[in-house]
Protein backbone atom coordinates (compact mmCIF):
# COMPACT_ATOMS: atom_id res chain seq x y z
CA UNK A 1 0.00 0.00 0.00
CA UNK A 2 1.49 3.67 -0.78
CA UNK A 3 1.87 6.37 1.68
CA UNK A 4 -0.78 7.95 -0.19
CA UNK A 5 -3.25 5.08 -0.26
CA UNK A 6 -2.60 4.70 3.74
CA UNK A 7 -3.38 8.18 4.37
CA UNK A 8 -6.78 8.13 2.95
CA UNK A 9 -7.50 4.40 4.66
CA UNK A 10 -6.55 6.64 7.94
CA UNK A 11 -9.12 9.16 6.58
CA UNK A 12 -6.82 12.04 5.77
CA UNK A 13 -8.26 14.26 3.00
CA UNK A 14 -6.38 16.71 1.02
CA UNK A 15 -8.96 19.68 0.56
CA UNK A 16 -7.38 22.35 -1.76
CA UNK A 17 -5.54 24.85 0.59
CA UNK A 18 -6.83 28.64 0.62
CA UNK A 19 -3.76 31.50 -0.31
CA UNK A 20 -2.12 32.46 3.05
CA UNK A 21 0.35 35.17 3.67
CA UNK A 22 3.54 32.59 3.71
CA UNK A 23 3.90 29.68 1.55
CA UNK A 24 2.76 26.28 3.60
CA UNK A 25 5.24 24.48 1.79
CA UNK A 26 8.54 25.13 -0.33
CA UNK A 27 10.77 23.19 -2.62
CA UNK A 28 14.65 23.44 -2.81
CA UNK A 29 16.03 21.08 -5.38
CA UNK A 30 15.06 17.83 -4.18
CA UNK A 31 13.40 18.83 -0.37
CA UNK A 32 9.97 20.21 0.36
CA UNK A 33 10.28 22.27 4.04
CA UNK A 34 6.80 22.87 5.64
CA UNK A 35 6.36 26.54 7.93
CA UNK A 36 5.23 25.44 11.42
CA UNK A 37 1.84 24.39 11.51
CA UNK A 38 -0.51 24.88 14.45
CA UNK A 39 -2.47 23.12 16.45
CA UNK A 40 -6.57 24.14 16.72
CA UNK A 41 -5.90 23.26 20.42
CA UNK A 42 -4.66 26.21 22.79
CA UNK A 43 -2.87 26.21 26.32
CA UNK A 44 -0.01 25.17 27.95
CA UNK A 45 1.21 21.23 28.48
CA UNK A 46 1.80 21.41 32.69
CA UNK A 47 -0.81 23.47 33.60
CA UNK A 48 -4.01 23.45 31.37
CA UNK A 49 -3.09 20.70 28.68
CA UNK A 50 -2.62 17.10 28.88
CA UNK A 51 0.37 15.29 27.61
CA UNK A 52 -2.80 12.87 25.95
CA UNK A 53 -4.08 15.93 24.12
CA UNK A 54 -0.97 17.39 23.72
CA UNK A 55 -0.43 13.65 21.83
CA UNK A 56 -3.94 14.49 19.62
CA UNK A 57 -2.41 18.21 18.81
CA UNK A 58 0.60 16.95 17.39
CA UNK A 59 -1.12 14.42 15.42
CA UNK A 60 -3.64 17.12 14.41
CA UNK A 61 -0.17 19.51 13.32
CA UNK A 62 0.93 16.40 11.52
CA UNK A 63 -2.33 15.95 9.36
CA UNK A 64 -1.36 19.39 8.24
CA UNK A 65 2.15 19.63 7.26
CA UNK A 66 0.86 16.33 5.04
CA UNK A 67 -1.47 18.96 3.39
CA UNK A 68 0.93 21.24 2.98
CA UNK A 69 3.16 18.53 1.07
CA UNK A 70 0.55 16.93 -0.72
CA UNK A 71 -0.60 20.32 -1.40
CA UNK A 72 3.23 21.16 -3.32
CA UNK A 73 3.78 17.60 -4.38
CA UNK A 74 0.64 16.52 -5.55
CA UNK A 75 0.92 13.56 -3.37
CA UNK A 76 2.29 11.44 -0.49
CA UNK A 77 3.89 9.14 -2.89
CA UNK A 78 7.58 9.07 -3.23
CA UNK A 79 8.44 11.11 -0.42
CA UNK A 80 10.74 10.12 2.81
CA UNK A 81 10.15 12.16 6.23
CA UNK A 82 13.89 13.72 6.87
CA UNK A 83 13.31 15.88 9.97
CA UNK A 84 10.65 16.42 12.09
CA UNK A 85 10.42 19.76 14.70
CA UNK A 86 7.73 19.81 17.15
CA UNK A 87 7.14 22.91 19.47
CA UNK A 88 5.56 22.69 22.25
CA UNK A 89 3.78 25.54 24.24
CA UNK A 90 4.90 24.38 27.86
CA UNK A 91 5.68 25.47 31.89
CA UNK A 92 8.90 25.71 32.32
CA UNK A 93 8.67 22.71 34.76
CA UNK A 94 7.15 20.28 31.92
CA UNK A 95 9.59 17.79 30.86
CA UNK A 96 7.57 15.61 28.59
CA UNK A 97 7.65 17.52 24.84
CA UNK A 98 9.38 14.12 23.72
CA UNK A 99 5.84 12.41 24.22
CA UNK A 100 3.85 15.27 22.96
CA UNK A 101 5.61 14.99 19.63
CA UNK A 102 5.33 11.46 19.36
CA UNK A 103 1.32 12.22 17.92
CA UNK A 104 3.28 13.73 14.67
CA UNK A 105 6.05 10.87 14.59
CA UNK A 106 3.57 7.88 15.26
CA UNK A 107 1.47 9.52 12.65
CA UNK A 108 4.47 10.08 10.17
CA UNK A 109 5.45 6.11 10.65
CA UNK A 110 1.89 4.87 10.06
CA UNK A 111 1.92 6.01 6.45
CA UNK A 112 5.43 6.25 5.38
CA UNK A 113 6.57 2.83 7.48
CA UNK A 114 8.68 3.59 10.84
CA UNK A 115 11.71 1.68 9.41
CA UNK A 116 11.50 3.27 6.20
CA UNK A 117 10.65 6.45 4.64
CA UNK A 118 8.89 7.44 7.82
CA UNK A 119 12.25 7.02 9.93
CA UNK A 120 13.30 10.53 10.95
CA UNK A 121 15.22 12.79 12.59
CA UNK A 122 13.45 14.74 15.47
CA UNK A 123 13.50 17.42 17.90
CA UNK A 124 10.82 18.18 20.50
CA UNK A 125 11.46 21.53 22.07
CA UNK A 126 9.72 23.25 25.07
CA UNK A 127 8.75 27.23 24.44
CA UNK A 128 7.36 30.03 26.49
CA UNK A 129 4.74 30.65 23.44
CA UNK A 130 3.64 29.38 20.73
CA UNK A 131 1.72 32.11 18.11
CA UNK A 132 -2.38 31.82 18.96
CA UNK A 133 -1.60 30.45 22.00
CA UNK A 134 -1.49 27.20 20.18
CA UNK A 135 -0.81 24.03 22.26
CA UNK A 136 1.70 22.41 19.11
CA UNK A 137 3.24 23.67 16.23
CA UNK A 138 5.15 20.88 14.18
CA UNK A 139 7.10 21.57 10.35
CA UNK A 140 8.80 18.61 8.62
CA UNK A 141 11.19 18.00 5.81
CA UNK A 142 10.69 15.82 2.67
CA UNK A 143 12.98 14.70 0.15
CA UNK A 144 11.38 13.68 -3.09
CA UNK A 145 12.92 10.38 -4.09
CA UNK A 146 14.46 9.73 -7.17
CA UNK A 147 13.98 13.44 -7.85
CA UNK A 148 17.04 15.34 -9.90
């Protein structure tokens, strides 16, 4: 089954996205790089978020930057997940970002295979603020295989 064809099983649609100020999703030569994409969720993991829906805004950040690719590429197919960064709007106690992330990654290695072109590099970061107030804000790199 192709990344594409798992997405839509997982029922992922790809609606046509609306102009916006910045673009969602640039090429360079053979890489697509997302901008950070928000979650709908807002607060702070360690005080008014859970690390569980922290989990779901990830995953819902995810769903996006796959919009924003499919969006560019015209599809999931032939592309390998390179680097992952996932922000996350958090106390300065909170330690946990690492799980909060994991919604995008476990996401990422259900359709592109978590041995394969789903295995990525990764950074979870805590930050004072996240713009809206938003909970997540995730942004990935592609590489387009077998592209020139």
């Amino acid at each position: 089954m192709t990344a594409e064809e798992k997405a839509k099983e997982l029922g992922l649609t790809f609606p046509e996205l609306p102009p916006g100020y910045l673009n969602p999703c640039a090429k360079a030569g053979t890489l697509l790089f997302t901008s950070g994409h928000v979650s709908d969720l807002k607060g702070k993991l360690g005080k008014d978020v859970t690390v569980e829906q922290g989990y779901e805004a990830a995953k819902d950040c995810a769903v996006k930057v796959l919009r924003a690719a499919h969006a560019r590429h015209g599809t999931l197919d032939g592309l390998r997940v390179i680097k992952l960064l996932g922000c996350v709007n958090s106390t300065l106690e909170f330690s946990e970002q690492h799980l909060v992330i994991n919604g995008a990654s476990d996401l990422l290695h259900k359709i592109f295979g978590k041995e394969t072109d789903g295995y990525h590099a990764r950074s979870a970061l805590g930050f004072a603020a996240l713009p809206t107030n938003a909970a997540v804000e995730v942004e990935a790199i592609f590489e387009i295989k077998g592209a020139v």
